[in-house]
Protein backbone atom coordinates (compact mmCIF):
# COMPACT_ATOMS: atom_id res chain seq x y z
CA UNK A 1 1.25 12.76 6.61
CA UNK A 2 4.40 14.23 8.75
CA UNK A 3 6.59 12.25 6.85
CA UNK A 4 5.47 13.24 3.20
CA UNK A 5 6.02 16.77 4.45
CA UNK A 6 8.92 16.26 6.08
CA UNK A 7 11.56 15.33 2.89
CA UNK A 8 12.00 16.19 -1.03
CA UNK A 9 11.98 13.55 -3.54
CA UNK A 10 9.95 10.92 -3.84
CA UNK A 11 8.01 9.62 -0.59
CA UNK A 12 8.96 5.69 0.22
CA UNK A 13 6.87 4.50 3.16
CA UNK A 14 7.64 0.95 4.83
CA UNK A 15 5.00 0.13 7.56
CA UNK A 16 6.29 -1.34 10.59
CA UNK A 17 4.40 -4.41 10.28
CA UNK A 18 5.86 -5.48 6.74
CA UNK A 19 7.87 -8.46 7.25
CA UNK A 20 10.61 -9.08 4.52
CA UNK A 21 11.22 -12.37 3.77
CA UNK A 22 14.55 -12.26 1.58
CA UNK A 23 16.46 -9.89 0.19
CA UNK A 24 15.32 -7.27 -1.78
CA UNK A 25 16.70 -5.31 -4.80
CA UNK A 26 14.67 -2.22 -6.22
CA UNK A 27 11.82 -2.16 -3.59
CA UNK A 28 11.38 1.90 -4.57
CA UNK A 29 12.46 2.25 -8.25
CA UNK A 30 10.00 0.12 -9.44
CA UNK A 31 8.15 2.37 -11.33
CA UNK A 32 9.10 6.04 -13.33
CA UNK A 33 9.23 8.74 -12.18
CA UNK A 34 5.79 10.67 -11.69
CA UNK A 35 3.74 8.04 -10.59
CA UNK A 36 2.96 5.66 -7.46
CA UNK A 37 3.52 1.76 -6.48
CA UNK A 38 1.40 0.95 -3.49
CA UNK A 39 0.55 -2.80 -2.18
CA UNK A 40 -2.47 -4.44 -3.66
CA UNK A 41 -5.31 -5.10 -0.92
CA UNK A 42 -7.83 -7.75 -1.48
CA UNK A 43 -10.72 -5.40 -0.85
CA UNK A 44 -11.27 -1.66 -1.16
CA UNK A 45 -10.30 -1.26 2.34
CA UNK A 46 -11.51 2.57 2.44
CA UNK A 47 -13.57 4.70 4.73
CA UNK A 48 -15.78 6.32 1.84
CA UNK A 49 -19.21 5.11 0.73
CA UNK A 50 -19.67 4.91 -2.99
CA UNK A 51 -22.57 7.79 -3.22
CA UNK A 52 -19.73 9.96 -1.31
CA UNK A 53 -16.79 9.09 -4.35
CA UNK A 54 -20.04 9.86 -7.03
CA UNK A 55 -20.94 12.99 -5.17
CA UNK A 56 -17.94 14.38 -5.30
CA UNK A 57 -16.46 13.36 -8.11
CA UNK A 58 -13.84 11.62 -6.42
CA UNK A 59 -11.16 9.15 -8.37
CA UNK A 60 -9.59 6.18 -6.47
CA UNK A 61 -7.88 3.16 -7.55
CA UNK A 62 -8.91 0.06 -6.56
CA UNK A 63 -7.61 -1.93 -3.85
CA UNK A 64 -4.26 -0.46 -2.55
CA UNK A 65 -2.85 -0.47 0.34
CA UNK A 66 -0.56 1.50 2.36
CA UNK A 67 1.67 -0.74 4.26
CA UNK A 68 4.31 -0.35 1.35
CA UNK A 69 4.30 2.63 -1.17
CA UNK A 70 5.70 5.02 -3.09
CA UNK A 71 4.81 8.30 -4.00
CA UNK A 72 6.05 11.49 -6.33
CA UNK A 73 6.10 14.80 -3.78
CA UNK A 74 5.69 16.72 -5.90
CA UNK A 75 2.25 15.19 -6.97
CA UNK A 76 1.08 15.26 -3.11
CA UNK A 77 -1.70 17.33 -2.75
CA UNK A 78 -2.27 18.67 1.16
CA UNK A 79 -5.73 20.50 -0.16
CA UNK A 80 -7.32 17.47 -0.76
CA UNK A 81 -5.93 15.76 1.98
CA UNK A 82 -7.35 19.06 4.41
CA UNK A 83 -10.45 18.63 2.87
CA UNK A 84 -10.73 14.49 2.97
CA UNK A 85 -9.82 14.66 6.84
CA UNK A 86 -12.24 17.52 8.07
CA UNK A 87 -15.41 15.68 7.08
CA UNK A 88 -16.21 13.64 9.64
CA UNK A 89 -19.13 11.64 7.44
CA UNK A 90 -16.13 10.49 5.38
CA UNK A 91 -14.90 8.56 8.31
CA UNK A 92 -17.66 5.69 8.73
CA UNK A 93 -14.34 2.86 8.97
CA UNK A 94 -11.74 5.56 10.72
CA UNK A 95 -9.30 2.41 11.25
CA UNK A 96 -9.42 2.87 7.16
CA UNK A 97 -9.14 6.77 6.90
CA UNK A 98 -5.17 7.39 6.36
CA UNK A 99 -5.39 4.58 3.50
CA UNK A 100 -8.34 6.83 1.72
CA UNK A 101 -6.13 9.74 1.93
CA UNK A 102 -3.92 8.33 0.35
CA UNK A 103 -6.07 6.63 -1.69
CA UNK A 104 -7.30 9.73 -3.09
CA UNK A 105 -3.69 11.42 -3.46
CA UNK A 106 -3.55 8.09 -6.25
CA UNK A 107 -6.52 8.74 -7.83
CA UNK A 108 -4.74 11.65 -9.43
CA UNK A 109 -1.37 9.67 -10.30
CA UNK A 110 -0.86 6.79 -12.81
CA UNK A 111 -0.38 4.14 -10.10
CA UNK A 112 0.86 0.30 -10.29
CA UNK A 113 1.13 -2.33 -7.34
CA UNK A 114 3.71 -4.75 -6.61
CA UNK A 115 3.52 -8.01 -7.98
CA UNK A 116 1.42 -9.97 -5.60
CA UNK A 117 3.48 -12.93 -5.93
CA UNK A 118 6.53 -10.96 -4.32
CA UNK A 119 4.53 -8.17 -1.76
CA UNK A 120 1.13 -9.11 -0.90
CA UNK A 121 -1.21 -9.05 2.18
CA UNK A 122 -0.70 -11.86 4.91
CA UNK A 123 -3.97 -13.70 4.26
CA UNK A 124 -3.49 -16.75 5.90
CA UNK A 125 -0.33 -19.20 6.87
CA UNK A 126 2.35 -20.21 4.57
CA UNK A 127 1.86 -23.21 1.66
CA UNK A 128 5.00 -23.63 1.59
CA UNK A 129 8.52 -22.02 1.81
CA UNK A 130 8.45 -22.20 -2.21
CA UNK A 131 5.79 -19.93 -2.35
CA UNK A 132 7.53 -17.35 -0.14
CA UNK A 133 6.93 -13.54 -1.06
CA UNK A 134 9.83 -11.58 -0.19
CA UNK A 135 7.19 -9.54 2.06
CA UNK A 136 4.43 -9.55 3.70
CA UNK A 137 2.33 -6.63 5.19
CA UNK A 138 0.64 -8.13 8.14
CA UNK A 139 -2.30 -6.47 8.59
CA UNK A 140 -4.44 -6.42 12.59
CA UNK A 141 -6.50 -9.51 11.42
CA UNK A 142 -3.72 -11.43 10.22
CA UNK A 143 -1.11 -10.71 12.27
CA UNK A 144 -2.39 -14.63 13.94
CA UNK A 145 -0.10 -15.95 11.01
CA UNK A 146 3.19 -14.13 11.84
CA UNK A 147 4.91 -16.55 13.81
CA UNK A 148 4.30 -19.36 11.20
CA UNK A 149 5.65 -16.96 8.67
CA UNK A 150 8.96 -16.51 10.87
CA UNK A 151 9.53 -20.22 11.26
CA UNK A 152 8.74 -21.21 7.59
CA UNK A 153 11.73 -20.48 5.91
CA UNK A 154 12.65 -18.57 2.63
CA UNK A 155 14.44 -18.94 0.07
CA UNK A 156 17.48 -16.51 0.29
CA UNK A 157 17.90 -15.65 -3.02
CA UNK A 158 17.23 -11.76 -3.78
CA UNK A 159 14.25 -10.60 -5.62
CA UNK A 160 14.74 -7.83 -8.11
CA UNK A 161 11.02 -5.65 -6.89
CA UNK A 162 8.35 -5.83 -9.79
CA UNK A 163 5.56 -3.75 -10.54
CA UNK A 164 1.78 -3.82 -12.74
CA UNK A 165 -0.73 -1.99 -13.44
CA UNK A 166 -3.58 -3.42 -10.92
CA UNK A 167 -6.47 -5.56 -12.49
């Protein structure tokens, strides 16, 4: 969390194992001002149990993830982060914990994903070079497909950055 502490503005977080395809245009104005654009996972890839998010009273979206995000500041709350990270029965999948931080900072922000047709999850080799995203975050299981994705080829035509409200 050193870097959302560390700047004004809006947070913009690349992980280092997001692999961009093509150009990009608009990767962090993709949404207004006020609210979040995180990657959509394919699972709820967090380290809380349901009873725990009932208990208490806990709001998360579904199935974001962290490799490529942005956040308002001003709508980052360290108090609940403090409080996620010092209970250690909230940390059953710790590989998982820094993604239900944040996780919970969204529950209390209107928050979209990228289009998964343009950012998405590496889940698997490429169909085909037509079906290139302009990135991929490639995850520790998947990170088997990188080299395929390096030699496949992309179109090079820019991609103007989409967001939607996730399903």
């Amino acid at each position: 969390f050193d870097v959302a502490l560390g700047q004004t503005g809006p947070l913009h977080f690349c992980d280092t194992d997001v692999l961009f395809l093509r150009p990009v245009e608009g990767l962090f104005s993709v949404v207004p001002a006020g609210q979040a654009v995180f990657l959509q996972d394919v699972q709820n890839a967090y380290s809380l149990r349901s009873w725990q998010l009932l208990r208490h009273r806990l709001r998360i979206p579904e199935r974001i993830n962290t490799g490529l995000f942005s956040f308002p500041r001003e709508r980052f709350d360290l108090d609940l982060a403090e409080w996620y990270l010092s209970r250690p029965e909230m940390a059953f999948a710790p590989v998982w914990q820094e993604q239900t931080a944040w996780a919970l900072q969204a529950g209390g922000v209107e928050t979209s994903v990228y289009q998964p047709t343009q950012f998405r999850l590496a889940i698997g080799p490429p169909a085909s070079a037509e079906d290139s995203p302009a990135g991929l975050h490639f995850v520790s299981p998947s990170r088997r497909y990188l080299p395929a994705w390096r030699t496949a080829g992309a179109p090079n035509k820019p991609v103007r950055a989409a967001a939607r409200t996730p399903s």
